[in-house]
N, C-alpha and C. Protein backbone atom coordinates (compact mmCIF):
# COMPACT_ATOMS: atom_id res chain seq x y z
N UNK A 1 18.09 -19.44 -2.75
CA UNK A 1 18.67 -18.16 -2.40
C UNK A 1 17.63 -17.06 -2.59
N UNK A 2 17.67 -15.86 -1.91
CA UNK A 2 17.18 -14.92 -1.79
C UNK A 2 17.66 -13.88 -2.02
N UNK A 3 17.45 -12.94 -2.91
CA UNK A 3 17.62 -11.31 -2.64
C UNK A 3 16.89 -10.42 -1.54
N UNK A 4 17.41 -9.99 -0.61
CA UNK A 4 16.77 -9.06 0.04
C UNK A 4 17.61 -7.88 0.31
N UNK A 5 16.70 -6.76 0.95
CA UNK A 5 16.94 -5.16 1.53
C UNK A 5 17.71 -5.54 2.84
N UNK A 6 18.42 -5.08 3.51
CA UNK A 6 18.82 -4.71 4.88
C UNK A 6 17.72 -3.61 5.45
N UNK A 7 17.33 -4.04 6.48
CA UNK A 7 16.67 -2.54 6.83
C UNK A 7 17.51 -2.39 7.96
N UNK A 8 18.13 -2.76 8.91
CA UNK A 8 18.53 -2.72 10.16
C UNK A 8 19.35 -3.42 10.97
N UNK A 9 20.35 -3.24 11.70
CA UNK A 9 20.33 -4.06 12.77
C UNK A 9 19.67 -4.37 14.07
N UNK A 10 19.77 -5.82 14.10
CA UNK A 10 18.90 -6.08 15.33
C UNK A 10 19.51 -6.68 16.49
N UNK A 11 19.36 -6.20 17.30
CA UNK A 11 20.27 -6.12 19.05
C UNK A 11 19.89 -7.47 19.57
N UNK A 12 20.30 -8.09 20.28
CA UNK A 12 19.44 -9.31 21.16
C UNK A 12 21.22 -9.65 22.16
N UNK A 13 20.83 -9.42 22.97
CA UNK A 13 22.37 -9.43 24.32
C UNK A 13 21.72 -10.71 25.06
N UNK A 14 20.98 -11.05 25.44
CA UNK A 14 20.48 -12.41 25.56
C UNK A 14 20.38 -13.49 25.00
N UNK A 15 21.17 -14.27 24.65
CA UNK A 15 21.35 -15.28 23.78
C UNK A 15 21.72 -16.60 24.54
N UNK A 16 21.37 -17.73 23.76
CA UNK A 16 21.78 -19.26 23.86
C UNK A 16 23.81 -18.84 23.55
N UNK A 17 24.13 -20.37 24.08
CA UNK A 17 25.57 -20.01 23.57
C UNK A 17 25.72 -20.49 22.66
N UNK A 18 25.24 -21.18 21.72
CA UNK A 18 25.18 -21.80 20.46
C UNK A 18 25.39 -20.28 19.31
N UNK A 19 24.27 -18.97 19.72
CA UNK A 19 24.04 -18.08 19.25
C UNK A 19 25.58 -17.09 19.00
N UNK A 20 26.48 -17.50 19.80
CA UNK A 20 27.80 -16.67 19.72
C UNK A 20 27.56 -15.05 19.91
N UNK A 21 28.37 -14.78 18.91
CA UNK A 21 28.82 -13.06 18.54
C UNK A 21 27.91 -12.72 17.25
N UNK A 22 27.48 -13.47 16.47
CA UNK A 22 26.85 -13.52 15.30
C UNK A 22 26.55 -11.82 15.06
N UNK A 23 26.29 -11.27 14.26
CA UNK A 23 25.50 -10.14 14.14
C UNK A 23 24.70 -10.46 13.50
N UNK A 24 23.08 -9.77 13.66
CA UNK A 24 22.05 -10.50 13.31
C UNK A 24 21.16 -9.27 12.54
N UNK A 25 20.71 -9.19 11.68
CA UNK A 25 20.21 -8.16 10.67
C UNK A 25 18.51 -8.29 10.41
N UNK A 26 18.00 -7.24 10.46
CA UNK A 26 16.45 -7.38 9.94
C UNK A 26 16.51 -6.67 8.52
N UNK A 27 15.31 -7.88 7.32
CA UNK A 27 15.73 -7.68 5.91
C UNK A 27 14.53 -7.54 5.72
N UNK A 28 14.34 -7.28 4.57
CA UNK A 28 12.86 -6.94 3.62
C UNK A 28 13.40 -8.16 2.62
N UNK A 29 12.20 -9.32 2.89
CA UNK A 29 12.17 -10.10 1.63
C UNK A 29 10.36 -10.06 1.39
N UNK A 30 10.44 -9.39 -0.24
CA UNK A 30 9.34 -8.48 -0.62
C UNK A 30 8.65 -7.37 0.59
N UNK A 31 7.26 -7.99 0.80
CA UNK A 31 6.98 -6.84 2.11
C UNK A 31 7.07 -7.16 3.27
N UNK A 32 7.86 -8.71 3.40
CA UNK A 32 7.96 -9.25 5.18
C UNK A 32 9.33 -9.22 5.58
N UNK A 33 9.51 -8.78 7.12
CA UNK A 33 10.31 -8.83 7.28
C UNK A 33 10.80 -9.73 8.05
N UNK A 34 12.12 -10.33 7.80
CA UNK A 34 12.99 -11.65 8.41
C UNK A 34 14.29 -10.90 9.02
N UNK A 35 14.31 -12.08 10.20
CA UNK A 35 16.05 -11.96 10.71
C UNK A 35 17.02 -12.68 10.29
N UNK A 36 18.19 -12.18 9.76
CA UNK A 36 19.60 -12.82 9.47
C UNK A 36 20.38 -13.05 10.08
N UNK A 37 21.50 -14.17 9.96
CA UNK A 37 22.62 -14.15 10.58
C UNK A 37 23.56 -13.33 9.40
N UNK A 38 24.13 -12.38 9.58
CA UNK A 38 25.08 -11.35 9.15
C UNK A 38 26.41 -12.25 9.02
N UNK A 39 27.18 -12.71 8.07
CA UNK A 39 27.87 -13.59 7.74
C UNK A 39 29.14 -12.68 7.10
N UNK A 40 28.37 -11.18 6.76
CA UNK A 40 29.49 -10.37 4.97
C UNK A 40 30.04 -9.02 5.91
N UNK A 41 28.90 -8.77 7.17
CA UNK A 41 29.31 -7.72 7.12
C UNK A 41 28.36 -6.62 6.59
N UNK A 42 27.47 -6.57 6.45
CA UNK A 42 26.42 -5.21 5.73
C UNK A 42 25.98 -4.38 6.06
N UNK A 43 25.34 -3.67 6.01
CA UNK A 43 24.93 -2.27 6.39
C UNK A 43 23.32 -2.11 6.42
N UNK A 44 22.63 -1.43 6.92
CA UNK A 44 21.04 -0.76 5.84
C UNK A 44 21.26 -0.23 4.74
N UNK A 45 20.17 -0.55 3.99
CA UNK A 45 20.28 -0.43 2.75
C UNK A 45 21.27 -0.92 1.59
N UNK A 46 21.71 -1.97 2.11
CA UNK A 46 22.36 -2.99 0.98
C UNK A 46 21.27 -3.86 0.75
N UNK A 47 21.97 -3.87 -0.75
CA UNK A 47 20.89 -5.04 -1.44
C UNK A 47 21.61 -6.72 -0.72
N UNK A 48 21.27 -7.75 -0.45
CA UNK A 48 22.09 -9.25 0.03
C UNK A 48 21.47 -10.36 -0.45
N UNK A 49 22.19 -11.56 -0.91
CA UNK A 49 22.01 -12.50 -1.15
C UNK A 49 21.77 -13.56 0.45
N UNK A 50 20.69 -13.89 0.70
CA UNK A 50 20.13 -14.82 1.71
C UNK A 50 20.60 -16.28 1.49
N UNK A 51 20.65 -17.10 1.76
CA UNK A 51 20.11 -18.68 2.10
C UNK A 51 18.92 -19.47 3.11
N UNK A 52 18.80 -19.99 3.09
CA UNK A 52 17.96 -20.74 4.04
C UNK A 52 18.51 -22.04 4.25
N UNK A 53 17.52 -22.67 5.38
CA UNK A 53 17.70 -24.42 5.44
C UNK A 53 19.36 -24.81 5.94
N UNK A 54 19.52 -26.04 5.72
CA UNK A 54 21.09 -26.48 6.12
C UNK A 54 21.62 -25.09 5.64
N UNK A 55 22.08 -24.73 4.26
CA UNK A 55 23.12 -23.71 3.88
C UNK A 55 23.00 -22.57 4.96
N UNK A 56 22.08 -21.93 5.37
CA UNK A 56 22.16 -20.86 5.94
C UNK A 56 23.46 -21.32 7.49
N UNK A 57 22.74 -22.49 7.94
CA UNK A 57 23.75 -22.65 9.14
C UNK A 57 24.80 -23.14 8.83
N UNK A 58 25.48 -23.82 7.95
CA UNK A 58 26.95 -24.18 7.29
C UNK A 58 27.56 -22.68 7.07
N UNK A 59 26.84 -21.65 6.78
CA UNK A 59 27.16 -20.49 6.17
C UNK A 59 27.47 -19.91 7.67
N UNK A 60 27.07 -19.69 8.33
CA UNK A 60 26.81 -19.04 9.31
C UNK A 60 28.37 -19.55 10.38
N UNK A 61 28.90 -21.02 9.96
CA UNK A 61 29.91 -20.85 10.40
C UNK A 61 29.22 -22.82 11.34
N UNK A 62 28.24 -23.00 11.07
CA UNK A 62 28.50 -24.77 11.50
C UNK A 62 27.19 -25.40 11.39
N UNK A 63 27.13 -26.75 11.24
CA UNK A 63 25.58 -26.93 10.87
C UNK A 63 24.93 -27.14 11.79
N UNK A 64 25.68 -27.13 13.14
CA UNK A 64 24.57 -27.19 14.35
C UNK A 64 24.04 -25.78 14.82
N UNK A 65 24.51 -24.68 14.20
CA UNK A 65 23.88 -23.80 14.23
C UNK A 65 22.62 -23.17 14.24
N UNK A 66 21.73 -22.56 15.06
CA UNK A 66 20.41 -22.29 15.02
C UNK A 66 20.27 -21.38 13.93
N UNK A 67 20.54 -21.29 12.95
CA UNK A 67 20.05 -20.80 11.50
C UNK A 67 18.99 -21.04 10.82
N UNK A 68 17.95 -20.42 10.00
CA UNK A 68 17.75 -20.94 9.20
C UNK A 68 17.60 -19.71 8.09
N UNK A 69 18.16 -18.56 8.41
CA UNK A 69 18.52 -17.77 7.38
C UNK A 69 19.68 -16.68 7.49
N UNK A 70 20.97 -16.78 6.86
CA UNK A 70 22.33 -16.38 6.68
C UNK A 70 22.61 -14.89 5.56
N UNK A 71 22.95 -14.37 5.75
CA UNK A 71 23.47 -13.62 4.58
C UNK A 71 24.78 -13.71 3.93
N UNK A 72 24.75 -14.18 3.21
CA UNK A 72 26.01 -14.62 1.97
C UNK A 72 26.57 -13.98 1.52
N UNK A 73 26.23 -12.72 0.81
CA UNK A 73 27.07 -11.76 -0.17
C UNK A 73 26.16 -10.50 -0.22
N UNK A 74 26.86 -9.65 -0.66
CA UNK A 74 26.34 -7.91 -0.88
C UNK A 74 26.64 -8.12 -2.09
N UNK A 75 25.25 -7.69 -2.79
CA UNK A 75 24.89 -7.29 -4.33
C UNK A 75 25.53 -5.79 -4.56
N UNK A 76 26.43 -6.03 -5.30
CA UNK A 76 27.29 -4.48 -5.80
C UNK A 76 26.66 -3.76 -6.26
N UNK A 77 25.70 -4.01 -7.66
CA UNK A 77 24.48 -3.01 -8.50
C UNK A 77 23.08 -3.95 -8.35
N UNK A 78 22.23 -3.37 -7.96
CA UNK A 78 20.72 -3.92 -7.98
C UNK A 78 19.70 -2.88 -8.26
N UNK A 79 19.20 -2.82 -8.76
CA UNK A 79 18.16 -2.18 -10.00
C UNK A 79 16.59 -3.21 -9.10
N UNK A 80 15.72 -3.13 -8.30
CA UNK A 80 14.94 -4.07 -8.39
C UNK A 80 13.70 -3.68 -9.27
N UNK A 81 13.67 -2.68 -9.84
CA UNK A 81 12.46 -2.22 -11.03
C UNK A 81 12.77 -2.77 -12.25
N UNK A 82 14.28 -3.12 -12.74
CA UNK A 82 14.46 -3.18 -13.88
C UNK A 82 14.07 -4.14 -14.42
N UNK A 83 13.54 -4.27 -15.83
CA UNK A 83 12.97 -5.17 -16.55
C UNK A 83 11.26 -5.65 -15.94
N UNK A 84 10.95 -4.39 -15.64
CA UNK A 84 9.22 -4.49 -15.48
C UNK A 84 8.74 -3.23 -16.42
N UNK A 85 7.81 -3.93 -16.69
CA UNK A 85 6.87 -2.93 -17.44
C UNK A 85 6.26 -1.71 -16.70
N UNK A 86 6.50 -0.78 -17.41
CA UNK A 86 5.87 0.61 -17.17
C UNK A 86 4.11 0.03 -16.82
N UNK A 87 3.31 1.06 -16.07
CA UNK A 87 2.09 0.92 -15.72
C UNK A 87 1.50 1.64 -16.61
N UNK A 88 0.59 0.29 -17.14
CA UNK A 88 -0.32 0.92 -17.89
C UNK A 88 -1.24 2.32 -17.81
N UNK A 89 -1.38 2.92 -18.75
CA UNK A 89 -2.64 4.07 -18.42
C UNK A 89 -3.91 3.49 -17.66
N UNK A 90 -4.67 4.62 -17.05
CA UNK A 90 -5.89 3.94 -16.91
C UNK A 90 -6.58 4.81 -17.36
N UNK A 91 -7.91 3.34 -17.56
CA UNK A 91 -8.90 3.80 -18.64
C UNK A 91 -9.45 5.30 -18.17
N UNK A 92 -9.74 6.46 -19.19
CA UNK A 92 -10.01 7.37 -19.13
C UNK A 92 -9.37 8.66 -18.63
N UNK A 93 -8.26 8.21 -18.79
CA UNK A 93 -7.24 9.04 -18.05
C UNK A 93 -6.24 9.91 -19.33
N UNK A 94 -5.21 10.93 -19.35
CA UNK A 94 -4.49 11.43 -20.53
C UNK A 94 -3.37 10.25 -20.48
N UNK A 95 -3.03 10.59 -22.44
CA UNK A 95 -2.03 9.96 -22.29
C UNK A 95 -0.73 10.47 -21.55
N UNK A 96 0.06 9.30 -21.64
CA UNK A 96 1.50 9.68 -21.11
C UNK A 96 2.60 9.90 -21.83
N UNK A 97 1.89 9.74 -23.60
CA UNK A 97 2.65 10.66 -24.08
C UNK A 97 3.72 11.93 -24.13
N UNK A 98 5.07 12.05 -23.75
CA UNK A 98 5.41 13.48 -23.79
C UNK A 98 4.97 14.81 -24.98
N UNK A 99 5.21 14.02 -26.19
CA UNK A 99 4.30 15.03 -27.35
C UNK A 99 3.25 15.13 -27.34
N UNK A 100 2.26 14.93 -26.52
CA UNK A 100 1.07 14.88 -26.66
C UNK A 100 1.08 15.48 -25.16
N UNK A 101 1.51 15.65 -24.10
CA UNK A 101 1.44 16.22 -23.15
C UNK A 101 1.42 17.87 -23.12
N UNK A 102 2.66 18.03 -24.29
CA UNK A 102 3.44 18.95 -24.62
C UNK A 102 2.50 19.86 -25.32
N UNK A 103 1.88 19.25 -26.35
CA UNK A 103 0.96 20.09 -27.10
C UNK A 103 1.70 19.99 -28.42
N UNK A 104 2.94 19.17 -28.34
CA UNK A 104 3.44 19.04 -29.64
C UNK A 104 2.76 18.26 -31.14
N UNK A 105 2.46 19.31 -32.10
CA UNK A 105 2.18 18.56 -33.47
C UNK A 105 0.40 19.19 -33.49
N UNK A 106 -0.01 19.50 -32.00
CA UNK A 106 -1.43 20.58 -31.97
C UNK A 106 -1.10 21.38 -33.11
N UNK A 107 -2.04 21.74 -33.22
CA UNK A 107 -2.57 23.11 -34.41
C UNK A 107 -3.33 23.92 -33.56
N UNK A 108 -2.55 25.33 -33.26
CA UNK A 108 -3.34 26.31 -32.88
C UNK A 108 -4.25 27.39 -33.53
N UNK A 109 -5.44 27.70 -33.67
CA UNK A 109 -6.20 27.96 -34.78
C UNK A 109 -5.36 29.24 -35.39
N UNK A 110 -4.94 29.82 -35.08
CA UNK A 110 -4.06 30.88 -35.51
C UNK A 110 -2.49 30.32 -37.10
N UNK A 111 -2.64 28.72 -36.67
CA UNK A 111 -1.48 28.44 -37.78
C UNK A 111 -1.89 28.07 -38.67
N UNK A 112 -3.56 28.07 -38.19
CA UNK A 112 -3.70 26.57 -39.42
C UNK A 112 -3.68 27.50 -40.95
N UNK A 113 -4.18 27.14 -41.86
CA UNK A 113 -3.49 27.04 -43.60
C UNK A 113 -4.64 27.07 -44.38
């Protein structure tokens, strides 16, 4: 299975008859983009759960189906940053400190003691 983006729908009125009514979707899986068979119903910009291989065309509604990638389900909450690490500083650069951005905990020669 796959997570991917919806970016679009994609038109094609010329079809095999095997191909039906299908609605057929262009996705972002990472930076390439693939066509779906639209199985849920989705939109642009939903996050979707993919298949491939046999499942995609069982999914799609039969296994003689020209499938080989289906969309299964719409992801309700998807976060795809979450649980990555912040980017490191680079070398020679300020920190990213906010108190230290701030000027917080400086001594301005005027306070010092």
């Amino acid at each position: 299975m796959l997570i991917c983006k919806v970016v679009k729908p994609l038109v094609s009125t010329n079809r095999i008859p095997d191909f039906e009514h299908k609605h057929l979707q262009v996705v972002l899986d990472g930076s390439t983009q693939k066509v779906a068979v639209d199985a849920v119903g989705c939109i642009p910009g939903d996050w979707v759960i993919c298949v491939g291989s046999s499942a995609a065309r069982e999914a799609a509604g039969s296994k003689s189906y020209p499938s080989d990638l289906t969309i299964v389900g719409i992801i309700d909450h998807w976060d795809p940053d979450a649980g990555k690490a912040p980017p490191a500083p680079k070398p020679g650069t300020l920190s990213s400190d906010p108190a230290a951005a701030s000027g917080a905990g400086a001594v301005s020669k005027g306070e010092q003691g």
